[in-house]
Protein backbone atom coordinates (compact mmCIF):
# COMPACT_ATOMS: atom_id res chain seq x y z
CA UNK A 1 -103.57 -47.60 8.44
CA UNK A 2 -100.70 -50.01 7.25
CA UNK A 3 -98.19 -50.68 10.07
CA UNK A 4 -95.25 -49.08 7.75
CA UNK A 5 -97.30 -45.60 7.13
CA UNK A 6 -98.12 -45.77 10.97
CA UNK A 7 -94.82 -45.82 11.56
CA UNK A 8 -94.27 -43.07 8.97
CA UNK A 9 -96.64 -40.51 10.64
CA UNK A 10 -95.51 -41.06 14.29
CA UNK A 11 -92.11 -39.89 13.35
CA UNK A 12 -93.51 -36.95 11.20
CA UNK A 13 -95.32 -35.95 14.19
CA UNK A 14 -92.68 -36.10 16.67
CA UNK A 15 -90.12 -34.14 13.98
CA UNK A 16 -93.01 -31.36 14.37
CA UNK A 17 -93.10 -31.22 18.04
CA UNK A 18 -88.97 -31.26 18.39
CA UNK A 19 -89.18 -28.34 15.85
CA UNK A 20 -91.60 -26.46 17.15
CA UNK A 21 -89.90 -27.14 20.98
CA UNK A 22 -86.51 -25.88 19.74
CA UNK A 23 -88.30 -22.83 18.12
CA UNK A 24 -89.58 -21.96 21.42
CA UNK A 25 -86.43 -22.25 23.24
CA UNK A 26 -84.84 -20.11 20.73
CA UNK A 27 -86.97 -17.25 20.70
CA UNK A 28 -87.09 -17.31 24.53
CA UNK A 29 -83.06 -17.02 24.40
CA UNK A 30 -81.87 -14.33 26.09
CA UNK A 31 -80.48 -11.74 23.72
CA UNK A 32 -76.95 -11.55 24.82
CA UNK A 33 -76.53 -14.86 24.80
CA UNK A 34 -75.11 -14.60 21.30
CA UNK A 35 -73.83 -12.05 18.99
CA UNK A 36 -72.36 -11.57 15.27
CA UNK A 37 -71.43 -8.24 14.54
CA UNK A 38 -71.38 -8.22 9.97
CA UNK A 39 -72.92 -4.58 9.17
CA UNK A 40 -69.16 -2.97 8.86
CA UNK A 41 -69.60 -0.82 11.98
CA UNK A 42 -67.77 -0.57 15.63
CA UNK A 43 -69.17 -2.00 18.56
CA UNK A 44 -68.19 -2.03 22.42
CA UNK A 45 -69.41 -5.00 23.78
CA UNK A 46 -69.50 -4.63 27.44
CA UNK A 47 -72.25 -7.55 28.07
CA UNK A 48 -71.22 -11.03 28.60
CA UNK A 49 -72.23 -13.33 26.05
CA UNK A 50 -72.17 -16.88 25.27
CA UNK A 51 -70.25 -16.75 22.27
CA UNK A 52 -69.10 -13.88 19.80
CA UNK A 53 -68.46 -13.77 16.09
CA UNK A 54 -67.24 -10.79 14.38
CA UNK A 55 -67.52 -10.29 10.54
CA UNK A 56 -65.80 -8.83 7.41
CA UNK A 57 -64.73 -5.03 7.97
CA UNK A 58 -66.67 -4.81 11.27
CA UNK A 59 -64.82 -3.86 14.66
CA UNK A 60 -65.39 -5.29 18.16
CA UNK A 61 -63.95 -3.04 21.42
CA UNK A 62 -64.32 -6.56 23.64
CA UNK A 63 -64.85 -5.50 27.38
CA UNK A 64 -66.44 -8.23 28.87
CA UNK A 65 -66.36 -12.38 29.17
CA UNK A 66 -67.74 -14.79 26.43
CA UNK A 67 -68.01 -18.26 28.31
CA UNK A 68 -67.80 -20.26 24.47
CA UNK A 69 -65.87 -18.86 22.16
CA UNK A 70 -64.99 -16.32 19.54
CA UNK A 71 -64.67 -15.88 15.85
CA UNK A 72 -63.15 -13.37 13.62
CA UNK A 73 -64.05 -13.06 9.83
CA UNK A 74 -61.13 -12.44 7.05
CA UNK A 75 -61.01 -8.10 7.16
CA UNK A 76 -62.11 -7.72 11.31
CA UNK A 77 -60.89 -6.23 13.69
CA UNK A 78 -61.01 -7.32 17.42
CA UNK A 79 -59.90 -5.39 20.07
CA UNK A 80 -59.26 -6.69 23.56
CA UNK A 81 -59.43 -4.80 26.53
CA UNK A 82 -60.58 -6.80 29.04
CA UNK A 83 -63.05 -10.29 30.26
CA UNK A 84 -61.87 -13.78 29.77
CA UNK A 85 -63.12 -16.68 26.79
CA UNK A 86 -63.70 -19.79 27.94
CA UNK A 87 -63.31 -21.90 24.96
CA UNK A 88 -61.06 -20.25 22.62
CA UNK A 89 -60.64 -17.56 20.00
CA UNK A 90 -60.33 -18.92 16.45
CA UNK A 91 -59.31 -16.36 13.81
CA UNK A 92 -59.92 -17.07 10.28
CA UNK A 93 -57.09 -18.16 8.06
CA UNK A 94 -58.17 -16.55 4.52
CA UNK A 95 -57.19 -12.93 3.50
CA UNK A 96 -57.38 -10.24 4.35
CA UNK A 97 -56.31 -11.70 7.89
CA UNK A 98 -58.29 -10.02 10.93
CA UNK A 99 -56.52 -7.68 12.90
CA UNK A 100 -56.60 -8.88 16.59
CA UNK A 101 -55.04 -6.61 19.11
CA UNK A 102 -54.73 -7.47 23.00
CA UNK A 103 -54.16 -4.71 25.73
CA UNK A 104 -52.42 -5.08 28.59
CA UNK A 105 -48.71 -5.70 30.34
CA UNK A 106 -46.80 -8.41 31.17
CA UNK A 107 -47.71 -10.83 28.64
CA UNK A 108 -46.19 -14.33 28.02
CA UNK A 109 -47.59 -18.04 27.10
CA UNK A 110 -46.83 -20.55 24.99
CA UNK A 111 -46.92 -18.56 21.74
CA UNK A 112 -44.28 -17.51 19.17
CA UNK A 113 -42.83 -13.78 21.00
CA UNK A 114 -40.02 -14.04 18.52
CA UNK A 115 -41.95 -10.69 16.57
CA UNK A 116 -41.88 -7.32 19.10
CA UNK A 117 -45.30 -6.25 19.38
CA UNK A 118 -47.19 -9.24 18.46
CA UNK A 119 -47.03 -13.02 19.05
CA UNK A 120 -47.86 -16.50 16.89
CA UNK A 121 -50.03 -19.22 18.19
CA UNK A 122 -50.96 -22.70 17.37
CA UNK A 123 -53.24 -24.03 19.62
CA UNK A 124 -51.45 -21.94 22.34
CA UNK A 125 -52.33 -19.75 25.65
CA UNK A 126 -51.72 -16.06 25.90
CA UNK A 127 -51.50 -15.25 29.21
CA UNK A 128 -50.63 -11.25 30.87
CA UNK A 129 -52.41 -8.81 33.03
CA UNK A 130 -55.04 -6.44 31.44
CA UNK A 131 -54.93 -2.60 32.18
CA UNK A 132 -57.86 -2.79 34.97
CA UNK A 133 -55.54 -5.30 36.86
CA UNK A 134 -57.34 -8.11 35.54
CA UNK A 135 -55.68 -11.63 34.37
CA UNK A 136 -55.11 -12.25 30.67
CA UNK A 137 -55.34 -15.74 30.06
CA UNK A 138 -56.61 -16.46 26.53
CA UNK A 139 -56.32 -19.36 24.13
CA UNK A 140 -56.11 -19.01 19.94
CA UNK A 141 -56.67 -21.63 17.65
CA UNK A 142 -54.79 -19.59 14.86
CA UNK A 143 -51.20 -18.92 13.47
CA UNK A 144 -51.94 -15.73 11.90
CA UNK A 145 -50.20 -12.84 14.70
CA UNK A 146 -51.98 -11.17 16.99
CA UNK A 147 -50.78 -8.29 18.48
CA UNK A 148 -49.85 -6.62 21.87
CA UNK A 149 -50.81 -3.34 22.87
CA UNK A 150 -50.30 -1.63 26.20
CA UNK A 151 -53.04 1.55 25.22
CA UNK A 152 -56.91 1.27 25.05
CA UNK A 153 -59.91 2.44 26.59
CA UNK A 154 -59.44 2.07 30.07
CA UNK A 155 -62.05 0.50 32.33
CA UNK A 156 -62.93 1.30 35.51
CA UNK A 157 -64.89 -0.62 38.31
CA UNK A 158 -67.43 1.09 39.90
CA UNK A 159 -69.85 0.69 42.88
CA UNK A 160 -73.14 0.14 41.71
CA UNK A 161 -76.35 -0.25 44.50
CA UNK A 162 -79.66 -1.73 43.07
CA UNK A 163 -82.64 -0.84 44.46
CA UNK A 164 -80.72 1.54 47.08
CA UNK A 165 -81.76 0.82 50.75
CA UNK A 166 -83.08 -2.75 49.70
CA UNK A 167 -81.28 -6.51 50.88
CA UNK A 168 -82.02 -8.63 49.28
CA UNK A 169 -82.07 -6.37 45.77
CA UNK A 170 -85.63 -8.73 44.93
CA UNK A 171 -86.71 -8.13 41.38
CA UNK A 172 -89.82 -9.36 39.87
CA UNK A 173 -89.54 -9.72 36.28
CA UNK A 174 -93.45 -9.64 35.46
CA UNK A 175 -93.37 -6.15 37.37
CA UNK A 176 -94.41 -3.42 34.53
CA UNK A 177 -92.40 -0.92 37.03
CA UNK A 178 -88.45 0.12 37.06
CA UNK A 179 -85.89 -0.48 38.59
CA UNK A 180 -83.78 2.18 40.34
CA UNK A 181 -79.65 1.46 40.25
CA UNK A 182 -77.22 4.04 41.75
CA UNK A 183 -73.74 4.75 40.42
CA UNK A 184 -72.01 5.63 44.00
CA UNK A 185 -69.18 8.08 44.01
CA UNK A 186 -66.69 7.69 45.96
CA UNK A 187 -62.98 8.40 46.64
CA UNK A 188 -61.75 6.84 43.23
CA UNK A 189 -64.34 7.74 40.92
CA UNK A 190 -66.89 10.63 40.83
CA UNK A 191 -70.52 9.54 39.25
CA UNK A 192 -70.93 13.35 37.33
CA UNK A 193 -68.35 12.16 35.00
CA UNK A 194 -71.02 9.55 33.46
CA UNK A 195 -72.29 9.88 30.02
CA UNK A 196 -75.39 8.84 30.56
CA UNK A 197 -76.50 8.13 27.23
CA UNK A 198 -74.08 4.88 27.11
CA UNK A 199 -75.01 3.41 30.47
CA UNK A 200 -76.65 -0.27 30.22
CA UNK A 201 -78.14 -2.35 33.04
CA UNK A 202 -78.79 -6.16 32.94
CA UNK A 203 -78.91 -5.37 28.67
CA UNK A 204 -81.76 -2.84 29.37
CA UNK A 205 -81.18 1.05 28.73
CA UNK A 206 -82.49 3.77 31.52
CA UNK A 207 -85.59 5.72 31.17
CA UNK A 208 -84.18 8.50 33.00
CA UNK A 209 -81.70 9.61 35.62
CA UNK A 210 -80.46 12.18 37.82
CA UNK A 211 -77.53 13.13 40.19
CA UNK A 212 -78.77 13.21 43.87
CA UNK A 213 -76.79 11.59 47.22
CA UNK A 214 -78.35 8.06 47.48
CA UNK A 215 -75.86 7.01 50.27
CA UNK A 216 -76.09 10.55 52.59
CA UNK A 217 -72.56 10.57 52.52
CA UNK A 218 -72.39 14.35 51.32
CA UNK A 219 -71.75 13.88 47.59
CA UNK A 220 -73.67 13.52 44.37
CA UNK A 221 -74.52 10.06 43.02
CA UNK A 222 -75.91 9.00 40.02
CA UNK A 223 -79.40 7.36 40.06
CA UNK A 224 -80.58 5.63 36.80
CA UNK A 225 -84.24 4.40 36.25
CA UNK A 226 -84.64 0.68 34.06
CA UNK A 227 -88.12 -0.49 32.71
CA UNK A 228 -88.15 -4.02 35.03
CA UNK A 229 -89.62 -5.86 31.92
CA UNK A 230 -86.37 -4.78 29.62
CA UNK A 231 -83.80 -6.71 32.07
CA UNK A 232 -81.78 -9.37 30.52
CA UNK A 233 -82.28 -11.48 33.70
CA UNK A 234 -83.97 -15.03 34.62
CA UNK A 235 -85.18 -17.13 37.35
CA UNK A 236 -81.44 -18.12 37.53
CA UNK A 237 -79.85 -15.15 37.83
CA UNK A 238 -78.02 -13.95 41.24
CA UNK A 239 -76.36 -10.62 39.80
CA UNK A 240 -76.84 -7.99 37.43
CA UNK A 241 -74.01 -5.85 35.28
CA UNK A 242 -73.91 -2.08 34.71
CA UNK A 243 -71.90 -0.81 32.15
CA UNK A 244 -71.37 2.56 30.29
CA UNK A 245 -68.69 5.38 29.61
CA UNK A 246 -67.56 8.49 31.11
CA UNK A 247 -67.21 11.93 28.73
CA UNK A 248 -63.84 10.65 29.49
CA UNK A 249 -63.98 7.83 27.51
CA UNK A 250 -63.28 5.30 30.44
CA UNK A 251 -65.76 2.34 30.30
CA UNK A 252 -67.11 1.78 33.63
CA UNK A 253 -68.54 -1.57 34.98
CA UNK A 254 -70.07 -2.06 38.21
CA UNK A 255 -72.08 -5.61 39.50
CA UNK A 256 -74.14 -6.39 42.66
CA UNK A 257 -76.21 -9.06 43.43
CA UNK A 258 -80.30 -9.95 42.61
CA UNK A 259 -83.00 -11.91 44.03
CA UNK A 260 -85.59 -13.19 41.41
CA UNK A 261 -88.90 -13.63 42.77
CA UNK A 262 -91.35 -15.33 43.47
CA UNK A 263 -88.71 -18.44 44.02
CA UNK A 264 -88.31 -20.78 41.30
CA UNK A 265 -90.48 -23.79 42.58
């Protein structure tokens, strides 16, 4: 084989094996790293993702953090309630300009509040405090207006317990058994208001549930059964997410922490 073809076929090969690496780490991506919402519907994201990109007459109800960024399509519409971006939000500048609302109180930043109700930004920080209590602080790449509301869905924290009884909370992810995670009541929030239905844990939905006192403390708890190999988690991760709604409405988010074993060597 001529020197020049050699050459040729080495870097065919390698192109192969980068290919069929980067295919790999794709499909073994966790799913919520990254989202885009298109099919015209209404979503409550309540997972953390990576980054978030909502399309063309579709609505996102944002409840939780995105640690890249996020993208609205001409015609969206993107409700804030609560979680933080880490990049930025970039809305898009053709028409019909996406409708981006943010809840909370208190707002301010280095935007254009000239308008009542809504405020300009260039490159600019919106900062405020959401209703849960929680810090706005949120950066647009955009001058098209977004606007200020101070009504939503209301979330509420919640005290979660996984694997009730157990410290460290050890999960094995090759385990083809469930996990148990308790929704505690307690003096600010009663677990028999839980739809059950919307509850997610670690991304996974529960097999089944029931209301029974996990903590002996003379009330009735919620106790929700996930399929171990349905979890969302890695060898990396040190604490899992519940999320869900009440027949109220109220979103409801509770974290505690996770062992993965056996130990990453």
């Amino acid at each position: 084989m001529k020197k020049k073809e050699k050459k040729n076929h080495v870097r065919k090969r390698l192109s192969t094996i980068l290919l069929c690496i980067l295919a790999i780490v794709l499909c073994a991506a966790p799913r919520g790293w990254a989202v885009i919402y298109n099919d015209g519907g209404e979503h409550n994201v309540t997972t953390d993702l990576t980054w978030l990109e909502v399309g063309t007459g579709t609505t996102v109800n944002l409840y939780a953090s995105v640690s890249q960024y996020v993208y609205a399509y001409p015609g969206s519409i993107l409700n804030i309630h609560s979680g933080n971006v880490g990049w930025y939000i970039a809305l898009s500048k053709d028409k019909p300009y996406a409708v981006v609302t943010v809840y909370g109180t208190d707002f301010g930043g280095d935007g254009d509040f000239s308008v009542p109700g809504q405020v300009s930004f260039s490159g600019g920080t919106l900062t405020g405090t959401y209703g849960n209590g929680d810090p706005i602080e949120l950066k647009f790449y955009s001058n098209i207006p977004v606007c200020l509301g101070t009504s939503g869905l209301v979330e509420v924290k919640v005290e979660i317990d996984i694997k009730t009884g157990g410290n460290p909370n050890s999960i094995n992810l090759k385990s083809k058994g469930v996990v148990p995670v308790a929704v505690l009541t307690t003096d600010g929030f009663d677990a028999r208001n839980i739809d059950p239905t919307t509850v997610e844990f670690a991304g996974a939905s529960p097999v089944r549930w029931t209301l029974c006192d996990v903590d002996d403390d003379g009330d009735e708890d919620m106790l929700f059964h996930f399929e171990t190999q349905e979890l969302k988690l890695d060898e990396n991760s040190t604490e899992a997410i519940l999320t869900g709604k009440t027949t109220e409405e109220k979103v409801i988010r509770g974290t505690d922490g996770v062992q993965i074993v056996p130990q990453k060597k």
